[in-house]
Protein backbone atom coordinates (compact mmCIF):
# COMPACT_ATOMS: atom_id res chain seq x y z
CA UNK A 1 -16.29 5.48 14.00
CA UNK A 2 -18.12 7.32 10.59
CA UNK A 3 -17.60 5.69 7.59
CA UNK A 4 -15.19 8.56 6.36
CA UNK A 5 -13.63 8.36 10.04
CA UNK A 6 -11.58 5.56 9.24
CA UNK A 7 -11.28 5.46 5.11
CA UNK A 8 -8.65 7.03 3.07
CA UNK A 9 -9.33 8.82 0.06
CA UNK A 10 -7.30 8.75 -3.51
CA UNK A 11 -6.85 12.50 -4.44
CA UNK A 12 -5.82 13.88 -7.47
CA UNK A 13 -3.93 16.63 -7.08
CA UNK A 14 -3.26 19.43 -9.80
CA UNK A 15 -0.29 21.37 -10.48
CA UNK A 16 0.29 24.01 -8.30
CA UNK A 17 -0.75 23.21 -4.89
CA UNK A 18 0.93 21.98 -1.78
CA UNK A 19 0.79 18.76 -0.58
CA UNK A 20 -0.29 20.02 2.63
CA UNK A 21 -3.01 22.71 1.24
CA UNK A 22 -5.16 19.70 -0.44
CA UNK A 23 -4.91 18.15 3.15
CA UNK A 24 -6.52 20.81 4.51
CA UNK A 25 -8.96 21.22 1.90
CA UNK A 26 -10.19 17.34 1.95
CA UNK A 27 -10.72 18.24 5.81
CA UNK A 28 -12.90 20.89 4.97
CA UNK A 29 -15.45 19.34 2.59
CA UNK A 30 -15.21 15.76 4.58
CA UNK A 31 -15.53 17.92 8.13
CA UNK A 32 -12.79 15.86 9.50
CA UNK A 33 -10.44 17.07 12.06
CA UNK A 34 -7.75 14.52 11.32
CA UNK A 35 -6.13 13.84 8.32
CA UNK A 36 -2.54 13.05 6.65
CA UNK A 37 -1.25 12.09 3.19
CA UNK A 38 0.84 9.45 2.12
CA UNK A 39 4.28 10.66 0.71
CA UNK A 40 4.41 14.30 -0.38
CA UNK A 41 4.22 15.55 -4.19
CA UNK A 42 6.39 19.11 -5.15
CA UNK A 43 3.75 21.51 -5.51
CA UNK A 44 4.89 21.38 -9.47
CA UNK A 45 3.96 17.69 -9.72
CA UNK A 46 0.44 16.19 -9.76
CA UNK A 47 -1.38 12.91 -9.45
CA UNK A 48 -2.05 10.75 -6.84
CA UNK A 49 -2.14 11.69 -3.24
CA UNK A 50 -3.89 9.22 -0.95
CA UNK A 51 -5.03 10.96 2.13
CA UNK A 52 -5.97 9.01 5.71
CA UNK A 53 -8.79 10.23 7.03
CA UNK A 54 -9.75 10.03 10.86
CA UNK A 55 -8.13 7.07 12.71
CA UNK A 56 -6.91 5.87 9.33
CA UNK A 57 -4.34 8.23 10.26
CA UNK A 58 -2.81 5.15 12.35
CA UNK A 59 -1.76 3.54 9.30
CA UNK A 60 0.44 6.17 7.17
CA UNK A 61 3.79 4.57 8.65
CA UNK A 62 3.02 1.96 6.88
CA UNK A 63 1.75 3.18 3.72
CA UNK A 64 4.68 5.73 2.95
CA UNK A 65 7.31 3.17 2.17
CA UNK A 66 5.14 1.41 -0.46
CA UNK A 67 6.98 1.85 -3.61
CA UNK A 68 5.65 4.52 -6.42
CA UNK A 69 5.11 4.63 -10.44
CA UNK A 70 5.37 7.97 -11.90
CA UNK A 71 5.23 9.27 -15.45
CA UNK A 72 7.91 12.00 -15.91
CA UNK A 73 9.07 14.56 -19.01
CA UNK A 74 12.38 15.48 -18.67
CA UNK A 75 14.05 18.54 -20.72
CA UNK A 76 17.54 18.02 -22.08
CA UNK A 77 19.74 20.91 -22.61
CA UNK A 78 18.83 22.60 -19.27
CA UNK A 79 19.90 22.46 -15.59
CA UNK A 80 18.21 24.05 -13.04
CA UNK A 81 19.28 24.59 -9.16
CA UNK A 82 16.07 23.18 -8.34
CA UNK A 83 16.66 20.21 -10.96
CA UNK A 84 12.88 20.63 -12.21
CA UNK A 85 11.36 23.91 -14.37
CA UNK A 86 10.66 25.92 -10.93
CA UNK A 87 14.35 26.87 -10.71
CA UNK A 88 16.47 29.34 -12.36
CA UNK A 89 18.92 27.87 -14.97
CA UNK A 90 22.66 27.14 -14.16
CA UNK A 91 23.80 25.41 -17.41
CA UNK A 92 23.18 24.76 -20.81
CA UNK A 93 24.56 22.39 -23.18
CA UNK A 94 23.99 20.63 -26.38
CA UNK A 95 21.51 18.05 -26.65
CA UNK A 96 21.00 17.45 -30.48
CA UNK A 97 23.31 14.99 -30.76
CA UNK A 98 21.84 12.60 -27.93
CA UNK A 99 20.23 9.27 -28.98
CA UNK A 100 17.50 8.01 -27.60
CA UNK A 101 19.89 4.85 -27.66
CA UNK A 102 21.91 6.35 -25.16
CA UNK A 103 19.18 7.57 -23.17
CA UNK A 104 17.75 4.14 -22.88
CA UNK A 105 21.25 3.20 -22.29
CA UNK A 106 21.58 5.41 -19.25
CA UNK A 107 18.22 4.18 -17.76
CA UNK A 108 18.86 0.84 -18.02
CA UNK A 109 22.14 1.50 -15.95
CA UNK A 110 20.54 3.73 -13.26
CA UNK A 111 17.89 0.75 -13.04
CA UNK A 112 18.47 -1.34 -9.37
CA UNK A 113 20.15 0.27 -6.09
CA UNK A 114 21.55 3.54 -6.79
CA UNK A 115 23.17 6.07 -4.18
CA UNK A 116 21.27 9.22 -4.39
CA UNK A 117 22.33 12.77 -3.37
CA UNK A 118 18.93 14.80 -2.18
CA UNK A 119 18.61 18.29 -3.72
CA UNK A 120 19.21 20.93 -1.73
CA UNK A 121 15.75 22.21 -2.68
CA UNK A 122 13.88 19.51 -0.78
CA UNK A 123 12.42 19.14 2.73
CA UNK A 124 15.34 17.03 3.97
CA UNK A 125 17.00 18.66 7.09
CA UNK A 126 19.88 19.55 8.78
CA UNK A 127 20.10 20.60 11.90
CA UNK A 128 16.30 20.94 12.08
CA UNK A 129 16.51 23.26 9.36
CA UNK A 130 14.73 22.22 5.69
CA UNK A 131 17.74 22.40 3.18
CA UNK A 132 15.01 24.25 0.70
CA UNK A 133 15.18 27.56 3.20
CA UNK A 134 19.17 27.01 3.49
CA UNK A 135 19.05 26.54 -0.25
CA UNK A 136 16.86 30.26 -0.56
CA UNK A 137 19.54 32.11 1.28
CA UNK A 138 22.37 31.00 -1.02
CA UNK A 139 23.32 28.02 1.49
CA UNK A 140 24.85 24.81 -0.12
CA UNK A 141 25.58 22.08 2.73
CA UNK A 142 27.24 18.72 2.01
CA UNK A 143 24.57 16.01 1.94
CA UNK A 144 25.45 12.04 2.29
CA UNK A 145 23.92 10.23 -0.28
CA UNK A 146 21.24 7.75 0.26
CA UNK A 147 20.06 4.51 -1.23
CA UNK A 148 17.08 4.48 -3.77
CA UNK A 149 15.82 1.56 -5.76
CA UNK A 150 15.22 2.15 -9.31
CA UNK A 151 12.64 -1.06 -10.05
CA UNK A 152 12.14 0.06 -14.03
CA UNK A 153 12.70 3.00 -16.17
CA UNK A 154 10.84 2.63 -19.08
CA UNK A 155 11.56 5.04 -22.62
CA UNK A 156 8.28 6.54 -23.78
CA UNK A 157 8.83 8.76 -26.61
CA UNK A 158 10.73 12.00 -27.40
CA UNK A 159 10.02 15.38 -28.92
CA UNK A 160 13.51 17.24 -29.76
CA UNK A 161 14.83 17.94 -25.78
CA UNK A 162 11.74 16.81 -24.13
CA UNK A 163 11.53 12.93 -23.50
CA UNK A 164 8.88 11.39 -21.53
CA UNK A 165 9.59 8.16 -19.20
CA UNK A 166 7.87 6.19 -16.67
CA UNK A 167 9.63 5.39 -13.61
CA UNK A 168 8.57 2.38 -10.80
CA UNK A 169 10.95 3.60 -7.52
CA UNK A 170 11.21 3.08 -3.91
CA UNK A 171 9.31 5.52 -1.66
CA UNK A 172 12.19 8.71 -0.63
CA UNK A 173 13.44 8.65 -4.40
CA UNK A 174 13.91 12.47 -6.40
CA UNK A 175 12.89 11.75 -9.82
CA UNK A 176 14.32 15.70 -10.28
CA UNK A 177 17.74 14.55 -9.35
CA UNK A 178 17.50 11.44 -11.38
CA UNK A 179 17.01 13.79 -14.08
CA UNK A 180 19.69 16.49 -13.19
CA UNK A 181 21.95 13.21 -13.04
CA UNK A 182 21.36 11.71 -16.25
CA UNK A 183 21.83 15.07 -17.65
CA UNK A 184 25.14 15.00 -16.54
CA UNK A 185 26.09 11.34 -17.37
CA UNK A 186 24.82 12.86 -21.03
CA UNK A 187 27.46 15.89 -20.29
CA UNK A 188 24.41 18.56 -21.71
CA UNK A 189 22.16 18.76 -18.44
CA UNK A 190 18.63 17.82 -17.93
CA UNK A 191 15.92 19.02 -15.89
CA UNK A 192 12.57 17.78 -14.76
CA UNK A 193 9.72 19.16 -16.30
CA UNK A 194 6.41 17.58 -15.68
CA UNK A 195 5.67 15.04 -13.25
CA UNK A 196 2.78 12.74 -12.55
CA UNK A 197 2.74 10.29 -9.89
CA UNK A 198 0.53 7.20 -11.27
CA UNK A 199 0.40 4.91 -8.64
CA UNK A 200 1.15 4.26 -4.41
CA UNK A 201 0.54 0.47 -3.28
CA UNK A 202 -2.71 -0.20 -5.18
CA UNK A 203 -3.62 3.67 -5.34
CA UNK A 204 -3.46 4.33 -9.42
CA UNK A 205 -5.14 7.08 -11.50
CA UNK A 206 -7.89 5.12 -12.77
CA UNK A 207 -9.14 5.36 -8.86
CA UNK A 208 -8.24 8.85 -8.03
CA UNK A 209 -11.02 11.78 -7.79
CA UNK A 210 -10.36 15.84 -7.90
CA UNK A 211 -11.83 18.20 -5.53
CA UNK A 212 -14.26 19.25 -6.88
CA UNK A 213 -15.66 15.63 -7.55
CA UNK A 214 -15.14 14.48 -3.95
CA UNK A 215 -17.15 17.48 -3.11
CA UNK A 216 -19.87 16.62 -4.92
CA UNK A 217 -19.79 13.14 -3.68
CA UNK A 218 -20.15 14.29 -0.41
CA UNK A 219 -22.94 16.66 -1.05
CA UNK A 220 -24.97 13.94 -2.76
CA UNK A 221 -24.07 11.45 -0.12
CA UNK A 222 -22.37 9.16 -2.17
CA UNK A 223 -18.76 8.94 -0.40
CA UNK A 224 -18.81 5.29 -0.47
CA UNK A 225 -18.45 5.17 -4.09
CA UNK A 226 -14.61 6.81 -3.66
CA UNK A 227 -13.22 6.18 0.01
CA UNK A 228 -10.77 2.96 0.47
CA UNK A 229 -10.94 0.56 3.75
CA UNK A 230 -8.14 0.26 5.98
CA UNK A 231 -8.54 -3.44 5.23
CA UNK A 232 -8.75 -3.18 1.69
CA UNK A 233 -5.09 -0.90 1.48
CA UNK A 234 -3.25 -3.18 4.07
CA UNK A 235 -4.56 -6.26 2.50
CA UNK A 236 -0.62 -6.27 0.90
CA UNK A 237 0.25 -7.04 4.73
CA UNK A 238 0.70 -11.04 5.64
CA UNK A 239 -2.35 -11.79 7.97
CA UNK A 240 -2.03 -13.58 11.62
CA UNK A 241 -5.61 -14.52 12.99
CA UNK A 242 -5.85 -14.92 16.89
CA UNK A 243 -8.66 -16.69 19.00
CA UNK A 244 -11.46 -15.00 19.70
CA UNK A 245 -10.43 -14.62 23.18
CA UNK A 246 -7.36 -12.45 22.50
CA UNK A 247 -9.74 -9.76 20.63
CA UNK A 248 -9.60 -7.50 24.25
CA UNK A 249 -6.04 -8.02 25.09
CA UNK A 250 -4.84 -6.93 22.05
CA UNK A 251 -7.34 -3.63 21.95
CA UNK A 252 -6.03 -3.17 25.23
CA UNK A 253 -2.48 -3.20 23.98
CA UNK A 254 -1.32 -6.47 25.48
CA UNK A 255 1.67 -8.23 23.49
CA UNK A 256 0.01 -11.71 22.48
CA UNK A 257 1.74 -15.04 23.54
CA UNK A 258 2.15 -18.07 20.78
CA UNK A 259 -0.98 -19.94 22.05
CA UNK A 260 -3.00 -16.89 20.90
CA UNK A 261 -2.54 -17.19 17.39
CA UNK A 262 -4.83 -19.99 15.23
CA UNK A 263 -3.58 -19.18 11.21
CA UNK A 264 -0.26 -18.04 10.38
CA UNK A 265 1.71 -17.05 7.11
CA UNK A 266 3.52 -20.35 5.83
CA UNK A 267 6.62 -18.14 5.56
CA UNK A 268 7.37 -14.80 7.48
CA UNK A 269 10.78 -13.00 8.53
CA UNK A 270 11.88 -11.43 11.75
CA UNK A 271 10.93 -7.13 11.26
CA UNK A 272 7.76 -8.14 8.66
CA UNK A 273 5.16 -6.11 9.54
CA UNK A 274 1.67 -7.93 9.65
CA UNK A 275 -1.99 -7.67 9.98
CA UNK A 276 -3.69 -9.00 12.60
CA UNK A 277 -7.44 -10.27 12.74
CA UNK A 278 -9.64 -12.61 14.00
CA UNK A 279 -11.32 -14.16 10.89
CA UNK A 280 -13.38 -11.43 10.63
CA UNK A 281 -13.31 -8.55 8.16
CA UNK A 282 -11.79 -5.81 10.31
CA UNK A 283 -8.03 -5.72 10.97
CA UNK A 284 -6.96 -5.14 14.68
CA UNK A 285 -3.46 -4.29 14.90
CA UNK A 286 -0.36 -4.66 13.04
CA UNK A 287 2.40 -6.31 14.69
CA UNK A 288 6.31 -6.73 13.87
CA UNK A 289 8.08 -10.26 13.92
CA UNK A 290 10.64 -10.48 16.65
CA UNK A 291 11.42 -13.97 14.52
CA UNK A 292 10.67 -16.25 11.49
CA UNK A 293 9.06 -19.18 10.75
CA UNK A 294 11.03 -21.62 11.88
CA UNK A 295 12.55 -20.19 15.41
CA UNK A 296 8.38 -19.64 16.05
CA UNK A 297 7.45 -23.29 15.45
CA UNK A 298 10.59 -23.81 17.97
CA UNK A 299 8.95 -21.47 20.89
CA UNK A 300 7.25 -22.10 23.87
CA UNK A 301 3.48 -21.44 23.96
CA UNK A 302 3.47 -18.92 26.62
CA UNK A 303 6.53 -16.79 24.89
CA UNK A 304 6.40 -13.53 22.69
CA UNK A 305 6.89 -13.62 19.01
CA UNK A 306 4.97 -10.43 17.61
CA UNK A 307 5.53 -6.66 18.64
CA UNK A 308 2.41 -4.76 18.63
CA UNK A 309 2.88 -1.69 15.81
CA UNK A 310 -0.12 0.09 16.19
CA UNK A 311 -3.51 -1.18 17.56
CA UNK A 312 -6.54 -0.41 15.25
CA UNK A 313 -9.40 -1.83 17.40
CA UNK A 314 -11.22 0.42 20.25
């Protein structure tokens, strides 16, 4: 494998563009033929969008459910049937009498496990069907809510309708519909109108690079200056070390007994995902817990206690 063949690169993307479109474009001016991002962004938001490249592509399962920080303007006053400034307008109401006491009220109490309804602009589907196209033909379906964590929602500042918040959420969360439903627990609607996403796992602006920049990185041959290990984005991951000796089993896809392992987490639960190596740099698989801790100190030597994930090593 290239160096860019298994990295993953922290794009910035602008306003307009599809998730999907940048994608495509990265492939281009790397000249990679595989390549996937890490949670889509509306084509109306911008900001980070990490993006696998090569066999790095193994990894995005689990990458997407890392949670994500955004920084988010919302309009009071407004709804839209898209709930952000893409959509036509449904409802207006009076603002000028909202505090930004109440607001901070309101995000304090939307702060921890909320139920969520998904727009019916969004990619969601029923049937096999995106609800967005459903939504385009004048087609409103029922849609069971879903549970979102809300970590923080911190006030910023406010200009008349426009207030600007940052937001630290599990992965699958609408920041539009928390908007469109504050706006309603205000009773004047709301609408999102700028969004940012600042940070994925340890993915953050500060390390993010446009287009145009990675293209000139790669024409002056100086892609190592921007592209992220494999090792360095799961390093979040727990790590089990085996015995040297296990190294071709496990390439070869061969579930690994207890006797295999030499280092263990102190603490670990049954369904943790976690990183496998063997002292070395370079991660070989990631494996799920079929128990914890304790039942594994209780096994036999020869039984099976980790489900290969996804193996990493050739």
């Amino acid at each position: 494998m290239t160096c860019i063949q298994n990295r993953i690169v922290n794009l910035y993307k602008p306003k307009g563009p599809t998730s999907f479109s940048m994608v495509s474009q990265v492939r281009k001016i790397l000249g990679v033929k595989k390549a996937g991002h890490i949670g889509t962004l509306d084509p109306m938001a911008e900001g980070i969008l990490p993006i696998c490249l090569g066999q790095s592509t193994r990894i995005i399962q689990f990458l997407s459910p890392l949670s994500k920080h955004y920084q988010c303007t919302m309009t009071l006053g407004s709804a839209t049937d898209t709930q952000d400034a893409t959509g036509k307008e449904i409802s207006t109401g009076d603002a000028s009498g909202i505090t930004n006491e109440q607001i901070e009220e309101l995000f304090q109490r939307f702060t921890g496990e909320q139920k969520q309804v998904p727009p019916m602009y969004s990619a969601k589907k029923s049937n096999g069907i995106p609800l967005y196209k459903l939504a385009r033909n004048g087609i409103t379906i029922e849609r069971k809510p879903v549970s979102v964590h809300f970590f923080s929602i911190q006030f910023g500042s406010r200009e008349e309708n426009r207030v600007k918040f940052e937001v630290h959420c599990s992965a699958g969360t609408y920041i539009r519909t928390l908007c469109h439903d504050i706006g309603q627990e205000l009773g004047c609607g709301a609408h999102m109108s700028h969004l940012v996403r600042s940070g994925v796992g340890l993915f953050d602006l500060e390390s993010s690079i446009t287009l145009d920049a990675l293209k000139e990185k790669s024409e002056n041959q100086r892609l190592e200056d921007v592209l992220f290990s494999v090792e360095k984005v799961l390093a979040f991951l727990p790590e089990l070390r085996i015995k040297d000796e296990f190294v071709k089993p496990i390439a070869n896809g061969i579930a690994l007994p207890k006797s295999s392992f030499k280092s263990l987490p102190r603490e670990f639960q049954s369904g943790m995902s976690l990183r496998v190596s063997n002292g070395s740099d370079a991660i070989l698989a990631i494996v799920e817990s079929l128990v914890n801790r304790d039942q594994f100190d209780k096994m036999d030597s020869s039984e099976i206690a980790f489900k290969l994930k996804r193996v990493l090593v050739n």
